[in-house]
C-alpha atoms as a PDB file:
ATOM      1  CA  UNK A   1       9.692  45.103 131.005  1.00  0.00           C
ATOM      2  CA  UNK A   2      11.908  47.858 131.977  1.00  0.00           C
ATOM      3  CA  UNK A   3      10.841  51.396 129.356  1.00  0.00           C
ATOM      4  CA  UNK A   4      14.730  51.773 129.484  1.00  0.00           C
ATOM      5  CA  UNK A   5      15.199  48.682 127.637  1.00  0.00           C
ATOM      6  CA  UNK A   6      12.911  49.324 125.164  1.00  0.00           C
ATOM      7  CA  UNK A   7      14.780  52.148 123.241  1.00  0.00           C
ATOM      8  CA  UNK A   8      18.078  50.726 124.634  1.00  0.00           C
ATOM      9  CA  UNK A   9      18.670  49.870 120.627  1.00  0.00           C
ATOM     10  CA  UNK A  10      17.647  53.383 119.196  1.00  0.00           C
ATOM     11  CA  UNK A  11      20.581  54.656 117.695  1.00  0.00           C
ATOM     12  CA  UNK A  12      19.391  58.144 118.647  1.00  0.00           C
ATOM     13  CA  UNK A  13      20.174  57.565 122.154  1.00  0.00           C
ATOM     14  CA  UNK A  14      23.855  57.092 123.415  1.00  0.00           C
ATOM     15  CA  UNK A  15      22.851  56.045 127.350  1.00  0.00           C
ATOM     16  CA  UNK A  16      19.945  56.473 129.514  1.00  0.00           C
ATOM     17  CA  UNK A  17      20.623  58.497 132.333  1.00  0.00           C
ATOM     18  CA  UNK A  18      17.452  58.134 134.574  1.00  0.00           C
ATOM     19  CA  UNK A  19      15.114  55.310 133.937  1.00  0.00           C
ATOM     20  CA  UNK A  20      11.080  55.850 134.108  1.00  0.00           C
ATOM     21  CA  UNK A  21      11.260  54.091 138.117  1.00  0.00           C
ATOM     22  CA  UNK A  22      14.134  56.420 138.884  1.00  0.00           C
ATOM     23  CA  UNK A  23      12.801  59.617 137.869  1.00  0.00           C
ATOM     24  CA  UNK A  24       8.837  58.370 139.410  1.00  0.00           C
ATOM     25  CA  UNK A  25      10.590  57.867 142.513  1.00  0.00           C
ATOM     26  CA  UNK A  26      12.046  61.529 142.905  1.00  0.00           C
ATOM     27  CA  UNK A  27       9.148  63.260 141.657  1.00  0.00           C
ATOM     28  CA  UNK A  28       7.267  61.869 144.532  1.00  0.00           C
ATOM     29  CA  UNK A  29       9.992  63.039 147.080  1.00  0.00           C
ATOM     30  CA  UNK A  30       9.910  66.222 145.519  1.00  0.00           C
ATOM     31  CA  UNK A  31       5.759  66.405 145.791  1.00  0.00           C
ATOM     32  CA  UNK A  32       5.953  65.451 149.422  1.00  0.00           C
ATOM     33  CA  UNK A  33       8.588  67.838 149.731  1.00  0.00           C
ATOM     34  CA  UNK A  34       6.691  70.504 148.604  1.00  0.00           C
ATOM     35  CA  UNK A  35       3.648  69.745 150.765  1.00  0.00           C
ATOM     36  CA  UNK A  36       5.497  69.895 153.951  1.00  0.00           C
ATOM     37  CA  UNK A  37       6.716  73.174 152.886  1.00  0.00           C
ATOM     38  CA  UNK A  38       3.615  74.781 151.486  1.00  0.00           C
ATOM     39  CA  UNK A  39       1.194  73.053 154.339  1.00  0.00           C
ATOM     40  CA  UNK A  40      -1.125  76.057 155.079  1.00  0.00           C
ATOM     41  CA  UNK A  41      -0.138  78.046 152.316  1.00  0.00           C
ATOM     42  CA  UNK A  42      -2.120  78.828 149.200  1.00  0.00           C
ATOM     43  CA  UNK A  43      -0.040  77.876 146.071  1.00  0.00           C
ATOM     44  CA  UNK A  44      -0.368  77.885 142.254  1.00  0.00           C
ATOM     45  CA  UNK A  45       1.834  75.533 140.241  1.00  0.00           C
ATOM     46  CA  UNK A  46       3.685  77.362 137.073  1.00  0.00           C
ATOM     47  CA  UNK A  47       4.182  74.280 134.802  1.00  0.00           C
ATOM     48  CA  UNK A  48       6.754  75.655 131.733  1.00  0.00           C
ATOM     49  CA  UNK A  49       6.056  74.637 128.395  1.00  0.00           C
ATOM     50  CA  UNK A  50       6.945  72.799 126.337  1.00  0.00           C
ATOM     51  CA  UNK A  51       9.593  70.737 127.634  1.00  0.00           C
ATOM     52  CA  UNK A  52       8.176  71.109 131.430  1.00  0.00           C
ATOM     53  CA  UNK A  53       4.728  69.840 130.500  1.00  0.00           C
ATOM     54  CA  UNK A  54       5.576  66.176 131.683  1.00  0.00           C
ATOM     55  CA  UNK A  55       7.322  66.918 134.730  1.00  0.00           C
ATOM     56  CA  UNK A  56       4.878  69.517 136.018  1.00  0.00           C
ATOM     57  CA  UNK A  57       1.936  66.894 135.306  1.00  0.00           C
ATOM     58  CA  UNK A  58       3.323  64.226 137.076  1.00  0.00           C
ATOM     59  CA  UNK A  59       4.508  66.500 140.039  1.00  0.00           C
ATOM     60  CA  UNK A  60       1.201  67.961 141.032  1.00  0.00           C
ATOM     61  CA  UNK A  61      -0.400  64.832 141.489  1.00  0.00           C
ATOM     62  CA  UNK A  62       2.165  64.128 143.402  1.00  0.00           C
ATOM     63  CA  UNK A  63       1.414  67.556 145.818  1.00  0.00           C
ATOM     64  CA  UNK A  64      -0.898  66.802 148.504  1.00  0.00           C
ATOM     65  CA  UNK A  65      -2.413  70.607 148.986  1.00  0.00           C
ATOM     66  CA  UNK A  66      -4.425  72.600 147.207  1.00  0.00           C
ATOM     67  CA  UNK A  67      -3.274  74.379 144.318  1.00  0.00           C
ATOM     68  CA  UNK A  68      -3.757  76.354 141.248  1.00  0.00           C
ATOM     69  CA  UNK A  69      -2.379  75.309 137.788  1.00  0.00           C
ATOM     70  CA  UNK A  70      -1.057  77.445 135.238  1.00  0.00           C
ATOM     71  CA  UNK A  71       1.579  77.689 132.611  1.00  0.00           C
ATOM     72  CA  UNK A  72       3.605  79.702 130.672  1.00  0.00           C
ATOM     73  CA  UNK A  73       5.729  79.008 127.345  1.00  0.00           C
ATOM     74  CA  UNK A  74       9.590  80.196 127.985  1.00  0.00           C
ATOM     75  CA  UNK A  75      12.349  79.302 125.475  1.00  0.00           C
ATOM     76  CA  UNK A  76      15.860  79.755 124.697  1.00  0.00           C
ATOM     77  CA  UNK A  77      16.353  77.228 122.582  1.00  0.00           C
ATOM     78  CA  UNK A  78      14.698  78.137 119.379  1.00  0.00           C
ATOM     79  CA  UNK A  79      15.119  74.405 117.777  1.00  0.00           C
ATOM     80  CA  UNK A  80      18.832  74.459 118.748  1.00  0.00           C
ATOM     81  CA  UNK A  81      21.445  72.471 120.794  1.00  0.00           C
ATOM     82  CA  UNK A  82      22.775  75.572 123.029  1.00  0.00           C
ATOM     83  CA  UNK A  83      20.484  78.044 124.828  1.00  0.00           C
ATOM     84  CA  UNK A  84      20.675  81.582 123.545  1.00  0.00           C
ATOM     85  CA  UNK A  85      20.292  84.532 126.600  1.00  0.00           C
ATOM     86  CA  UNK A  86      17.265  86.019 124.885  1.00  0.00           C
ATOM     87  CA  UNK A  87      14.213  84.379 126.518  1.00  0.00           C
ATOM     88  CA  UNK A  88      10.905  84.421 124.454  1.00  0.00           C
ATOM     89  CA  UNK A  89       7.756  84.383 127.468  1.00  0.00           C
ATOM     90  CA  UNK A  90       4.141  84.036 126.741  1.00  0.00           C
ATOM     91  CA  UNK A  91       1.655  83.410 130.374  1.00  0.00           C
ATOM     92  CA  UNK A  92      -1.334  81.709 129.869  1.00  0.00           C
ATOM     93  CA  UNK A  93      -4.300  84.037 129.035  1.00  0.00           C
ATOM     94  CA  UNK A  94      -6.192  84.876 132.764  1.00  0.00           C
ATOM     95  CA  UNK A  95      -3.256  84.739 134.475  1.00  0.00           C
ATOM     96  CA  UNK A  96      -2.944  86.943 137.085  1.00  0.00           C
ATOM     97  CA  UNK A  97       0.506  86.204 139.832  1.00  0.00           C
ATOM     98  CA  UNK A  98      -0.463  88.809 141.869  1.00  0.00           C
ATOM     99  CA  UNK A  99      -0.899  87.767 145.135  1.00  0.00           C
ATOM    100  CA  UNK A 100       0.227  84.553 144.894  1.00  0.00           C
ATOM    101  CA  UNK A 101       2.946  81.761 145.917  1.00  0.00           C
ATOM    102  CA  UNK A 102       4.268  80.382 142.716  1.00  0.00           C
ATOM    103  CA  UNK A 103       6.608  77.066 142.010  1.00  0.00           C
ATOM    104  CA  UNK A 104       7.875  77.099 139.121  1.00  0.00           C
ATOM    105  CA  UNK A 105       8.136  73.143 137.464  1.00  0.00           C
ATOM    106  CA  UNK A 106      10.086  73.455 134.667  1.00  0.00           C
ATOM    107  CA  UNK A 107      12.329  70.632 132.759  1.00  0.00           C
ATOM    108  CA  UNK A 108      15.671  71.673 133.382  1.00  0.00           C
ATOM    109  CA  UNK A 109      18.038  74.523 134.606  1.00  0.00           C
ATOM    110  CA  UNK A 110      20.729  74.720 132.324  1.00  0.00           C
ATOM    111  CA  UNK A 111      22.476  78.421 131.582  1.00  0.00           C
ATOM    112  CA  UNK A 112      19.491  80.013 133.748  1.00  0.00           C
ATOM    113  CA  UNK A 113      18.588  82.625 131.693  1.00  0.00           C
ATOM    114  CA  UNK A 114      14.956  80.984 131.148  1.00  0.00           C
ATOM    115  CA  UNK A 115      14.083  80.888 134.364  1.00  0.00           C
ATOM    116  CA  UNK A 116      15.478  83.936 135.726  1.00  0.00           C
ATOM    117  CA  UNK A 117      13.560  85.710 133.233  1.00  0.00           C
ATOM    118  CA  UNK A 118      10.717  83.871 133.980  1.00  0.00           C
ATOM    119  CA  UNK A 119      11.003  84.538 137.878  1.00  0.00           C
ATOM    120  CA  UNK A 120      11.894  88.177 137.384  1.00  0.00           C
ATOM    121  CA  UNK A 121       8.880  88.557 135.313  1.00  0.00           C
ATOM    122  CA  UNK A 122       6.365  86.799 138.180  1.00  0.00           C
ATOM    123  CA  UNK A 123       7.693  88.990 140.630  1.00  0.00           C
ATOM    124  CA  UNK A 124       7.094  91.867 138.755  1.00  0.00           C
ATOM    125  CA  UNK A 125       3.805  91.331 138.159  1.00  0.00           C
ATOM    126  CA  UNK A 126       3.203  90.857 142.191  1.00  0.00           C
ATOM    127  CA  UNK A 127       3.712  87.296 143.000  1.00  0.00           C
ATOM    128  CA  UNK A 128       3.991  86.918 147.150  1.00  0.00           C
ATOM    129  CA  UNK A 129       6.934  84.565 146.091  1.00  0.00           C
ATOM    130  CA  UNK A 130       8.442  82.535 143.883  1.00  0.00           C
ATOM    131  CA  UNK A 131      10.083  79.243 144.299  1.00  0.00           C
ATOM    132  CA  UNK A 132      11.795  77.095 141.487  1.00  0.00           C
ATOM    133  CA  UNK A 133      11.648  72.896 140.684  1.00  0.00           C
ATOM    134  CA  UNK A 134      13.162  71.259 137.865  1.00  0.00           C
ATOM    135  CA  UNK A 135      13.585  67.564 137.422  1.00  0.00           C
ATOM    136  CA  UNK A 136      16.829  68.709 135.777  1.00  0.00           C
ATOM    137  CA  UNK A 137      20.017  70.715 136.690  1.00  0.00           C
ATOM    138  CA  UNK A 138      22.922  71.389 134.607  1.00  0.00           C
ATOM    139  CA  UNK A 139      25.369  73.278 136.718  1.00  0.00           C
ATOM    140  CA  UNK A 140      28.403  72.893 134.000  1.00  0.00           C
ATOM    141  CA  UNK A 141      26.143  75.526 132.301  1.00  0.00           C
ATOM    142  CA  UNK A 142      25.462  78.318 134.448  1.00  0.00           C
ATOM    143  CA  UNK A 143      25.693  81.455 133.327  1.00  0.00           C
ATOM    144  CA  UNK A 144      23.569  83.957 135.387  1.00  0.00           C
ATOM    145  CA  UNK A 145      23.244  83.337 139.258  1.00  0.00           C
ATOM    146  CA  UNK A 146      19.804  81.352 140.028  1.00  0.00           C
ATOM    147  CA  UNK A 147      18.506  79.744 143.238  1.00  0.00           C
ATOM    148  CA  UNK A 148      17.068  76.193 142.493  1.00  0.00           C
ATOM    149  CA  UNK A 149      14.801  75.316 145.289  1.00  0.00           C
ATOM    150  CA  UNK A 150      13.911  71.686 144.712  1.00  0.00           C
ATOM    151  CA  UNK A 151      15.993  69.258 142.029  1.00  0.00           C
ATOM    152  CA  UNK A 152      15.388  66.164 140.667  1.00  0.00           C
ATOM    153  CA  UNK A 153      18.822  65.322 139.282  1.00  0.00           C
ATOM    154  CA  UNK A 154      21.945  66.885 138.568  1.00  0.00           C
ATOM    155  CA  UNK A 155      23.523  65.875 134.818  1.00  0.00           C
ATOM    156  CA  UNK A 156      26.633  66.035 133.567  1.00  0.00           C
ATOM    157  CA  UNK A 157      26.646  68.678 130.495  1.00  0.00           C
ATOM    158  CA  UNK A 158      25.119  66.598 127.862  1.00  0.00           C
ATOM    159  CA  UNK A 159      22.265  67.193 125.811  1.00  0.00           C
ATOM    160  CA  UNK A 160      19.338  64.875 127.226  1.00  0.00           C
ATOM    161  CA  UNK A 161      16.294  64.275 125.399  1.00  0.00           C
ATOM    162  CA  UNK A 162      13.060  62.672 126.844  1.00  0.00           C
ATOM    163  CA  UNK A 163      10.562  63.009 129.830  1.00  0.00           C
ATOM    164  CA  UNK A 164       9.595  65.928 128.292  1.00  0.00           C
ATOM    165  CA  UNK A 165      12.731  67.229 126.937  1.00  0.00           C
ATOM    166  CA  UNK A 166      13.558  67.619 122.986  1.00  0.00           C
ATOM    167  CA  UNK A 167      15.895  67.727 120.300  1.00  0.00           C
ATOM    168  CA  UNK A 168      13.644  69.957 117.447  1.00  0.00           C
ATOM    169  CA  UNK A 169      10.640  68.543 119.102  1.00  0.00           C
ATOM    170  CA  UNK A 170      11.294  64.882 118.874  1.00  0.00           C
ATOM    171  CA  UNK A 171      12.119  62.267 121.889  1.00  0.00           C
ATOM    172  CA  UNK A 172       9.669  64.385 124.652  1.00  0.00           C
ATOM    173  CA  UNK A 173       7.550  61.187 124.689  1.00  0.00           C
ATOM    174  CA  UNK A 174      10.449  58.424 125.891  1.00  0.00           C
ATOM    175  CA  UNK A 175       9.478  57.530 129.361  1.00  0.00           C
ATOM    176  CA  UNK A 176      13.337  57.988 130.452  1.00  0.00           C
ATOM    177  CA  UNK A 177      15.537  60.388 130.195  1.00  0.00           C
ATOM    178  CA  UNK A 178      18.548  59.941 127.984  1.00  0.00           C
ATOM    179  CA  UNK A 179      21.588  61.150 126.551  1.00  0.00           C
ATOM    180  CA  UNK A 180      21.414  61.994 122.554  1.00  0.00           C
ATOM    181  CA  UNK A 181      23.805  60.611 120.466  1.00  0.00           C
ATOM    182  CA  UNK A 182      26.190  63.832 118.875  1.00  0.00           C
ATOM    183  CA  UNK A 183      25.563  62.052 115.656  1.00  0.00           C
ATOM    184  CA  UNK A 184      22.217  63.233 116.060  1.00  0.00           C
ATOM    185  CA  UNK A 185      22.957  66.798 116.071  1.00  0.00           C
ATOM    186  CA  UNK A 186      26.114  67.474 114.927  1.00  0.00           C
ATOM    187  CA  UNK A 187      25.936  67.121 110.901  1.00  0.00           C
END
């Protein structure tokens, strides 16, 4: 049975956008991508939590070098609908990036405040480089110039929930990603 059809009658959602097949597909182009391009090269993983979790998971096993695994909790969001420029950033305890090529695997790139601030702050505390991968891009959104290195999908400026991503932490576990229904969040 396709996971899709599953929640096609939830109210909650208006449309999937990428079914679970669909977005297993490009994370492994993405993971092969990345080991062509980091063949030779040490590398540490920066998954960013929450919303990230999922995607960064299912992307490293999808990596066929060697590589370290961190993450760090970033968020604009604060239980909202719209990202707000001040970005809230907590690294895992032990984490050093000095020294190091980092990918960043977060969940989406929507104004890119999050993970501008994110990348700013690796590369100030000494990180050889750091590259970016979401499974998400919202261009609509921009706000602040960002380099995306690797992208799963570009979406139209809706507000998707699942495969990690929320609406005030509900939906991260649907297997697809969806739009949310405005009558959701709009009351």
């Amino acid at each position: 049975m396709d996971s899709a059809k599953s929640y096609a009658t939830d109210p909650a959602i208006e449309r999937v956008l990428f079914t679970e097949e669909q977005i297993a597909a490009r994370v492994k182009e993405l993971g092969e991508q990345i080991s062509r391009d980091y063949a030779g090269k040490p590398l540490a993983v920066i998954g960013v939590l929450r919303g990230g979790a999922v995607f960064c998971v299912d992307l490293i096993r999808q990596i066929s070098v060697p590589l370290e695994l961190s993450f760090i909790e970033a968020s604009s969001y604060q239980n909202g609908t719209t990202p707000q420029t001040e970005v809230k950033i907590s690294i895992s305890r032990g984490f050093t990036a000095k020294g190091l090529n980092i990918l960043i695997a977060e969940d989406i790139i929507d104004t890119g405040h999050t993970l501008k601030a994110v990348r700013e702050r690796l590369l100030a505390e000494g990180a050889l480089s750091v590259k970016t991968c979401c499974i998400l891009n919202k261009p609509a959104r921009r706000q602040t110039e960002i380099d995306v290195d690797y992208i799963g999908f570009d979406i139209p400026d809706e507000f998707v929930v699942g495969y990690g991503l929320d609406y005030a932490n509900k939906y991260r576990n649907l297997p697809y990603i969806g739009i949310l229904s405005r009558s959701v969040y709009e009351k």
